[in-house]
Protein backbone atom coordinates (compact mmCIF):
# COMPACT_ATOMS: atom_id res chain seq x y z
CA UNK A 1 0.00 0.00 0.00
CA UNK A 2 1.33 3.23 -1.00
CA UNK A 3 1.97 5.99 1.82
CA UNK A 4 1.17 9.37 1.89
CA UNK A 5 4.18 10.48 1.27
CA UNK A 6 4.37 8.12 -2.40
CA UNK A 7 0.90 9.42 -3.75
CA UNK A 8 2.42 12.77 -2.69
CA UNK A 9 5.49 12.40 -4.42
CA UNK A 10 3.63 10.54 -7.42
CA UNK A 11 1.74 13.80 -7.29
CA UNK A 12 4.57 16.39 -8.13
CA UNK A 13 5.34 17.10 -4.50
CA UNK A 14 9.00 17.45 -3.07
CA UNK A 15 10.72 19.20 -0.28
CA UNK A 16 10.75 21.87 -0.06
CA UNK A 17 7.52 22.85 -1.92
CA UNK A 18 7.95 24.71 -4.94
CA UNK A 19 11.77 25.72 -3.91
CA UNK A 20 11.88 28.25 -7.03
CA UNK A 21 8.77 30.09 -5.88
CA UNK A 22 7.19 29.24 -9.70
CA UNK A 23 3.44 29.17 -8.86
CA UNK A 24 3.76 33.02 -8.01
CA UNK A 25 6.63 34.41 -10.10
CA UNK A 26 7.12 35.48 -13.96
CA UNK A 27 9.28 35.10 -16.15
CA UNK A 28 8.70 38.94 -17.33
CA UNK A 29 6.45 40.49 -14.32
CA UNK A 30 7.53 41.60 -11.41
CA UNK A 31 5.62 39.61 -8.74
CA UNK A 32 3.68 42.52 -7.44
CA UNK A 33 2.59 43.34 -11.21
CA UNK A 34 1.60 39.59 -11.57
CA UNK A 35 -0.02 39.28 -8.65
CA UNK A 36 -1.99 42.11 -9.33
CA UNK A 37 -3.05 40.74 -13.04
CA UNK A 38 -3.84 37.94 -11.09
CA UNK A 39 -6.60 39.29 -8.69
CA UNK A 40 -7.73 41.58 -11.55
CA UNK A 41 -8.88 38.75 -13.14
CA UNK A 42 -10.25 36.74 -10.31
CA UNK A 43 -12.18 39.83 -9.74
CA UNK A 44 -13.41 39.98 -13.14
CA UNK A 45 -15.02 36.53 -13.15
CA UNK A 46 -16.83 37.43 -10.04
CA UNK A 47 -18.30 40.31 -11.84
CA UNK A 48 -18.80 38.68 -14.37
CA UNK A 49 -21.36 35.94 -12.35
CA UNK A 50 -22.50 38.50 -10.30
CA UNK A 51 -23.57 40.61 -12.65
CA UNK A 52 -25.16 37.70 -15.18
CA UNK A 53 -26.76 36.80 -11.75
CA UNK A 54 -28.54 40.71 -11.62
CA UNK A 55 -29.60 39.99 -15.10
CA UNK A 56 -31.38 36.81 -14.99
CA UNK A 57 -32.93 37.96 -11.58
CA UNK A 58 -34.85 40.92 -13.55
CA UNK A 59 -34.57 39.22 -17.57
CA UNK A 60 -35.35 36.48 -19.83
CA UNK A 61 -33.21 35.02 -22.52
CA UNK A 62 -33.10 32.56 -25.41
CA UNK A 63 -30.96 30.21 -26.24
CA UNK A 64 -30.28 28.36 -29.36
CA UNK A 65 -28.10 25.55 -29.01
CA UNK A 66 -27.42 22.06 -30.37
CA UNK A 67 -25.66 19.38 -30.03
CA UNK A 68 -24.11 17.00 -32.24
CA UNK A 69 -25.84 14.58 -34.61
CA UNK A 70 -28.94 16.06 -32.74
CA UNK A 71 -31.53 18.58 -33.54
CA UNK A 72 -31.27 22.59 -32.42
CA UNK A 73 -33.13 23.18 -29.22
CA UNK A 74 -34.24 26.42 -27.32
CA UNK A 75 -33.65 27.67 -23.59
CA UNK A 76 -35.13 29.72 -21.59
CA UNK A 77 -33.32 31.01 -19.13
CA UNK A 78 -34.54 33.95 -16.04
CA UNK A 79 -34.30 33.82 -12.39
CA UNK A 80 -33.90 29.72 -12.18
CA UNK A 81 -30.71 30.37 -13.87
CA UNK A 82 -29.09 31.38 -10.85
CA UNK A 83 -29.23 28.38 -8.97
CA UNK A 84 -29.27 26.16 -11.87
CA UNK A 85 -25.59 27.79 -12.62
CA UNK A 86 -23.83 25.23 -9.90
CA UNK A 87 -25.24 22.36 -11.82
CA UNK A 88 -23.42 23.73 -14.83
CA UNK A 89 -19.91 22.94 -15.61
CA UNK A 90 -18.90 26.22 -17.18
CA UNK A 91 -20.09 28.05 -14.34
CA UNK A 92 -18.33 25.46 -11.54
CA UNK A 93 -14.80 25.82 -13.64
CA UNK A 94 -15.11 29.68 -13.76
CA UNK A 95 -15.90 30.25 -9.80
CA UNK A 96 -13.06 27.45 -9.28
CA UNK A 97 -10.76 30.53 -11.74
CA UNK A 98 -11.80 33.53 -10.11
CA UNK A 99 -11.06 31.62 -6.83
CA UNK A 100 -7.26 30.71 -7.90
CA UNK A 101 -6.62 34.01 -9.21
CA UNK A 102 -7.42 36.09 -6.44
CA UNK A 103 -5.87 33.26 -3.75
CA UNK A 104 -2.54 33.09 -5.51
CA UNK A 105 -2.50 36.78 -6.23
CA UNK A 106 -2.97 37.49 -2.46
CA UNK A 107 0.05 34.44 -2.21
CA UNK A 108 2.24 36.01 -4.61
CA UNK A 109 1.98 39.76 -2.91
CA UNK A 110 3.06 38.33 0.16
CA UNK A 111 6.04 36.82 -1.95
CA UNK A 112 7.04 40.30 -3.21
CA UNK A 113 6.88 42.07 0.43
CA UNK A 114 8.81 39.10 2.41
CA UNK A 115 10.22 37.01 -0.12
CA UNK A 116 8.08 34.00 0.90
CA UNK A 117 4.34 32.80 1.23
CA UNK A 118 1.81 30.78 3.55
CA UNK A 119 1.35 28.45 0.74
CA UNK A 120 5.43 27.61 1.01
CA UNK A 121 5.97 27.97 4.12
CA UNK A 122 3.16 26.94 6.50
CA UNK A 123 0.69 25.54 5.00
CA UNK A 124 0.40 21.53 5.30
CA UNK A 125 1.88 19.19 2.05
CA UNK A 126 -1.77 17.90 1.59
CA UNK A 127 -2.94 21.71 0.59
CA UNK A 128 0.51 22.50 -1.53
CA UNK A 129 -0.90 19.53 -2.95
CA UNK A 130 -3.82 20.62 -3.70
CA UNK A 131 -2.65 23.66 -4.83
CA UNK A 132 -0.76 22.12 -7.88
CA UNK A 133 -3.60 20.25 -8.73
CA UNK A 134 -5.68 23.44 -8.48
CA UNK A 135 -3.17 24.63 -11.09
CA UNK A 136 -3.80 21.53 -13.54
CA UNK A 137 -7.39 22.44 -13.24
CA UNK A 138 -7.79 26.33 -14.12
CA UNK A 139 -5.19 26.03 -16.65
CA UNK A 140 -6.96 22.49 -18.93
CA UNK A 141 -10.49 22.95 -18.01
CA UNK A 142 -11.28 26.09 -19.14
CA UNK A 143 -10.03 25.36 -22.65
CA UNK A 144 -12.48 22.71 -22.48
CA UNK A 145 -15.11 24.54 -21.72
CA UNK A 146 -14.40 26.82 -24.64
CA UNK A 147 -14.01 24.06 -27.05
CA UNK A 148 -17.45 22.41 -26.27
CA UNK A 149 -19.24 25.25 -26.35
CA UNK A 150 -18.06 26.76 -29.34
CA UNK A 151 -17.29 23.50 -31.94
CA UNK A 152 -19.99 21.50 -30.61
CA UNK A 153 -22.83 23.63 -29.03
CA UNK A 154 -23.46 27.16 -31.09
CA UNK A 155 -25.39 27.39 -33.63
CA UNK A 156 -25.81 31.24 -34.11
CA UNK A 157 -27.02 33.40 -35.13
CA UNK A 158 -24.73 36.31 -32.89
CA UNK A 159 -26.45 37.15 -30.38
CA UNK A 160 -28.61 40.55 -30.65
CA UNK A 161 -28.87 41.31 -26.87
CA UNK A 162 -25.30 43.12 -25.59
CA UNK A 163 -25.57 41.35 -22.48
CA UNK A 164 -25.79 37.96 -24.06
CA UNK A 165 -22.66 38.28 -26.46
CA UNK A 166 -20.99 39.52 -23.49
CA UNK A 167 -21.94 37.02 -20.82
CA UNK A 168 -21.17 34.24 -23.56
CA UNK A 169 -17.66 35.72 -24.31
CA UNK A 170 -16.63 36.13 -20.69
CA UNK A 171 -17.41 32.65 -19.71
CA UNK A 172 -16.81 30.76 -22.99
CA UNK A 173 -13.93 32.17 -24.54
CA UNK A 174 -12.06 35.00 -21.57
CA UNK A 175 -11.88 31.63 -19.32
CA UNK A 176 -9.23 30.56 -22.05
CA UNK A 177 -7.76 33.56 -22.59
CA UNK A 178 -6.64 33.92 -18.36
CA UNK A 179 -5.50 30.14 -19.05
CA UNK A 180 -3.29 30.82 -21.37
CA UNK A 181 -2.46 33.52 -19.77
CA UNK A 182 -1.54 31.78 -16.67
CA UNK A 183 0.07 29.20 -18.97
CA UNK A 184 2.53 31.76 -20.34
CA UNK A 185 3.39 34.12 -17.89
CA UNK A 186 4.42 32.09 -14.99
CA UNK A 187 7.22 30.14 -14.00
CA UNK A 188 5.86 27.13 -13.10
CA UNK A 189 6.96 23.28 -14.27
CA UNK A 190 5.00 21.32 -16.74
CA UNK A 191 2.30 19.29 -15.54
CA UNK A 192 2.81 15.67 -13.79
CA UNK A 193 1.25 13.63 -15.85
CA UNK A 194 -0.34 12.24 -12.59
CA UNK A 195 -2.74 14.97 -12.39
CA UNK A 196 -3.65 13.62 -15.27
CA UNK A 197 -6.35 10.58 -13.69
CA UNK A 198 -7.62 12.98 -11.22
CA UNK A 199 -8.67 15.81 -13.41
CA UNK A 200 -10.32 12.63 -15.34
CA UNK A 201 -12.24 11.30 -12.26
CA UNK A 202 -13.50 14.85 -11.47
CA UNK A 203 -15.09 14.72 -15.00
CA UNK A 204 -16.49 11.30 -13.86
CA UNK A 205 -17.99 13.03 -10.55
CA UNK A 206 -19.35 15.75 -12.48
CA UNK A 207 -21.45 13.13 -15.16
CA UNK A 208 -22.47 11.51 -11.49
CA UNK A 209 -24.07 15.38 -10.41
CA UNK A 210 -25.09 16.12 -13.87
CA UNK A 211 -27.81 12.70 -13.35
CA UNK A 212 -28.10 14.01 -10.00
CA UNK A 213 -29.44 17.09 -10.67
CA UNK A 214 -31.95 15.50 -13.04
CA UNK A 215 -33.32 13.54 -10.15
CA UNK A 216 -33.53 16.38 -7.70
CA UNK A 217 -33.66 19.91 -9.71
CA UNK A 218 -36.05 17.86 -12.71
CA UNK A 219 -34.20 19.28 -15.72
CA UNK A 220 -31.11 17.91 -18.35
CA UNK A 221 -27.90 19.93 -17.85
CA UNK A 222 -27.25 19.02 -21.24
CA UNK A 223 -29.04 17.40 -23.68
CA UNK A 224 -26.69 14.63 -24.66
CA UNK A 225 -27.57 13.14 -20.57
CA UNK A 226 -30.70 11.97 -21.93
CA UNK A 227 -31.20 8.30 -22.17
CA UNK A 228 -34.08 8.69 -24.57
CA UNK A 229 -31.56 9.50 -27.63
CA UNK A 230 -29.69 6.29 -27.15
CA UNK A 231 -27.42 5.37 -24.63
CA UNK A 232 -24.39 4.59 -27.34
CA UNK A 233 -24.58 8.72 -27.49
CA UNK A 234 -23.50 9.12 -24.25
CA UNK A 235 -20.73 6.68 -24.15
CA UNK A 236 -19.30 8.28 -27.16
CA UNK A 237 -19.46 11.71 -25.54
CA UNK A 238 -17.81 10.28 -22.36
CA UNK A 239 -15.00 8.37 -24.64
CA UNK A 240 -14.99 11.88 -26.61
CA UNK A 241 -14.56 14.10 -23.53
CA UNK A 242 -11.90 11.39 -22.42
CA UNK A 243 -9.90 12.19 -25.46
CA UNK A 244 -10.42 15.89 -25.38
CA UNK A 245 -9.26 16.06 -22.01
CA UNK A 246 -6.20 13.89 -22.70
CA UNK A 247 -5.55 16.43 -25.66
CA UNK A 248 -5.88 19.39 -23.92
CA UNK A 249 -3.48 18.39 -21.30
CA UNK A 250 -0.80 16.88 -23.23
CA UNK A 251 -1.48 20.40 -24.74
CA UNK A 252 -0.92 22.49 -21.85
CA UNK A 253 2.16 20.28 -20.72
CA UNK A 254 3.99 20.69 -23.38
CA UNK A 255 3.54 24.52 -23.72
CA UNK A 256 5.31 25.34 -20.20
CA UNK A 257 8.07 22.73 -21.25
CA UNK A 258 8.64 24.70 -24.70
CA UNK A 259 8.56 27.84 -22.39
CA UNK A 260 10.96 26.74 -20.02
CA UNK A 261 13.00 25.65 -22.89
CA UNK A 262 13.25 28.41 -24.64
CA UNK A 263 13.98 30.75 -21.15
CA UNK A 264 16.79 28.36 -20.42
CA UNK A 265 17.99 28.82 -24.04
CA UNK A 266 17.78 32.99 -23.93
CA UNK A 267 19.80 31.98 -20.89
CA UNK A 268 22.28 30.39 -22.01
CA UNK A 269 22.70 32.75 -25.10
CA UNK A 270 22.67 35.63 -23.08
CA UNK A 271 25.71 34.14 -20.85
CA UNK A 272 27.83 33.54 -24.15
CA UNK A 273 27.41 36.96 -25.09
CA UNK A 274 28.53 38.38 -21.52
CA UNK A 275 31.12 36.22 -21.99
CA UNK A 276 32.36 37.56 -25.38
CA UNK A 277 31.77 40.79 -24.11
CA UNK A 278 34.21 40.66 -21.36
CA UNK A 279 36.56 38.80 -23.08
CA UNK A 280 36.80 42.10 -25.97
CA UNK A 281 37.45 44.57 -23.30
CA UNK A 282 40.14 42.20 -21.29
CA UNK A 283 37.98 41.33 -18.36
CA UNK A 284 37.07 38.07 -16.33
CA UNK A 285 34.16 36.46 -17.84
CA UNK A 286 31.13 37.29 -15.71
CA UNK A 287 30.17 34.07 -13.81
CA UNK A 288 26.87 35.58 -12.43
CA UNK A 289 23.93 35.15 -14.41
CA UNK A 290 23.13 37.78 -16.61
CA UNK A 291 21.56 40.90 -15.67
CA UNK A 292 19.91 41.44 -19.26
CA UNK A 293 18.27 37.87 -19.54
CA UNK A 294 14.77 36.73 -18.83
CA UNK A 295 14.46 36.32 -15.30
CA UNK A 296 12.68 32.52 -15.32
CA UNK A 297 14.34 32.22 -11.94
CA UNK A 298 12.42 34.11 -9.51
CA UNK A 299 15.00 34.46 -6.62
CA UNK A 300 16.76 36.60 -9.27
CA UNK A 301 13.33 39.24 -9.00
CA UNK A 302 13.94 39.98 -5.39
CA UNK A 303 16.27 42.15 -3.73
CA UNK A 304 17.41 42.17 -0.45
CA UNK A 305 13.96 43.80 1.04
CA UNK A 306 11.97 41.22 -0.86
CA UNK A 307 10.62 43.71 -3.71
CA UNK A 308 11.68 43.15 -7.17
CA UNK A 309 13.72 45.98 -9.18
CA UNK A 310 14.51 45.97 -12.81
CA UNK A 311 17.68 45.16 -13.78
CA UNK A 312 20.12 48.31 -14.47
CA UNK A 313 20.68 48.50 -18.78
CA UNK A 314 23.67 47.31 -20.31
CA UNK A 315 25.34 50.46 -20.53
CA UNK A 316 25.18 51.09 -17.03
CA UNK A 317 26.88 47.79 -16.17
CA UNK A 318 29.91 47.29 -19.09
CA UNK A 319 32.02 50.25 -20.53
CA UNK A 320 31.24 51.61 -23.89
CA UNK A 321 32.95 49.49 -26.41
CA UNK A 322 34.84 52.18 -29.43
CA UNK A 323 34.75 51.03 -33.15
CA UNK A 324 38.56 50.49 -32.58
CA UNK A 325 40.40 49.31 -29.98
């Protein structure tokens, strides 16, 4: 039987947790200016619900949506919406992005005042854990979301109402953008493929609620849950999903690792050419890293009072070179 230490250690974990600081530093932001982006969005997929929540309180709207091999049906949607929004899995994987955002961006301001953060340095392994797997999911599940919506569920025509087109683009297409964003801009390592089966078996739970909320809320979360169009329909959407979600993060795995590659290879290029540098004007190679390069190691963002300062230009640091020597 494996410990708890193996299935964390299967799961990513090591000690000490996340030694680089990756899951709240940039590559290109300072942490304060990241941490900031972060809680900007967080806060703007509150607003977002919130708002869409004001809306259908006062508003009714209709939807035209479809699925595939089946026929185009119509929604209503008003004040039900609301609580019908936690049986949907758009609306579950947005809250679960507005709550990373704003819980890492509080995380990574306390990084850029004291150089460290609760998540690192007191919280328990089971929640650093947890944390990384939080990570998996805002960065795969959105993209998802977007995909299923938008290759397998609109139909069109563009919406007429403002609020509509909006509400639509904010939870079916921004939810990517703030992935990728959170793909690109931070530091962190590629996913462990481990994460893999659990993001998997938290689709599995959510089919399990989806039939759940048929029995006690009386309506179809989505149309391709009903038995009555053949039950061969919904194993190929579950095999589909299965594939997609295999795609997606093999996707977003590979994208950090080509990022990371390519910082380490700025890196290295940026060394050589301090080297060459120094070697034209007679001096010692510098053996620090360079002050010019993309800063994918965070330590490197923080000075000695734990707030991070760009790095001074080139021609403050090296002597002017003349067309002759």
């Amino acid at each position: 039987m494996l410990s708890k230490d193996k299935v964390y250690a299967l799961l990513g974990y090591s000690t000490p947790f996340d030694k680089k600081y990756t899951f709240v530093s940039s590559w290109i932001l300072p942490p304060v200016a990241l941490s900031c982006l972060r809680i900007l969005l967080g806060s703007y997929c509150f607003i977002a619900i919130i708002y869409s929540y004001v809306w259908f309180s006062g508003n009714i709207d209709i939807y035209h949506l479809h699925d595939i091999s089946e026929p185009t049906y119509t929604t209503v949607i008003g004040s039900s919406a609301i609580g019908r929004s936690f049986s949907y899995f758009t609306y579950l994987s947005y809250y679960g992005q507005g709550f990373y955002f704003i819980v890492t961006g509080i995380h990574g301001l306390f990084y850029a005042r004291t150089g460290t953060t609760r998540l690192h340095s007191r919280f328990p392994p089971f929640l650093q854990v947890l944390h990384s797997l939080f990570y998996s999911c805002v960065t795969c599940f959105p993209i998802l979301v977007t995909l299923t919506f938008w290759c397998t569920m609109y139909v069109g025509p563009w919406w007429t109402v403002t609020f509509d087109a909006w509400a639509n683009l904010s939870v079916h297409l921004m939810n990517t953008v703030m992935a990728l964003l959170e793909i690109t801009l931070a530091t962190t390592a590629p996913l462990p493929w481990t994460h893999l089966p659990v993001l998997m078996v938290i689709l599995s739970l959510y089919l399990g609620l989806a039939y759940l909320t048929r029995v006690t809320g009386g309506f179809w979360v989505y149309e391709w849950l009903v038995p009555y169009f053949g039950w061969w329909k919904i194993v190929l959407h579950v095999l589909g999903y299965t594939v997609a979600i295999i795609l997606i993060f093999a996707f977003v795995r590979y994208t950090i690792w080509t990022r990371n590659w390519l910082l380490r290879r700025y890196k290295r290029e940026e060394g050589a050419m301090d080297a060459f540098v120094a070697e034209k004007l007679g001096q010692e190679p510098d053996s620090s890293r360079s002050s010019r390069m993309l800063l994918s190691d965070p330590e490197a963002q923080r000075s000695s009072e734990g707030l991070w300062r760009p790095p001074l230009p080139v021609h403050q640091s090296l002597p002017r070179i003349g067309a002759r020597i």
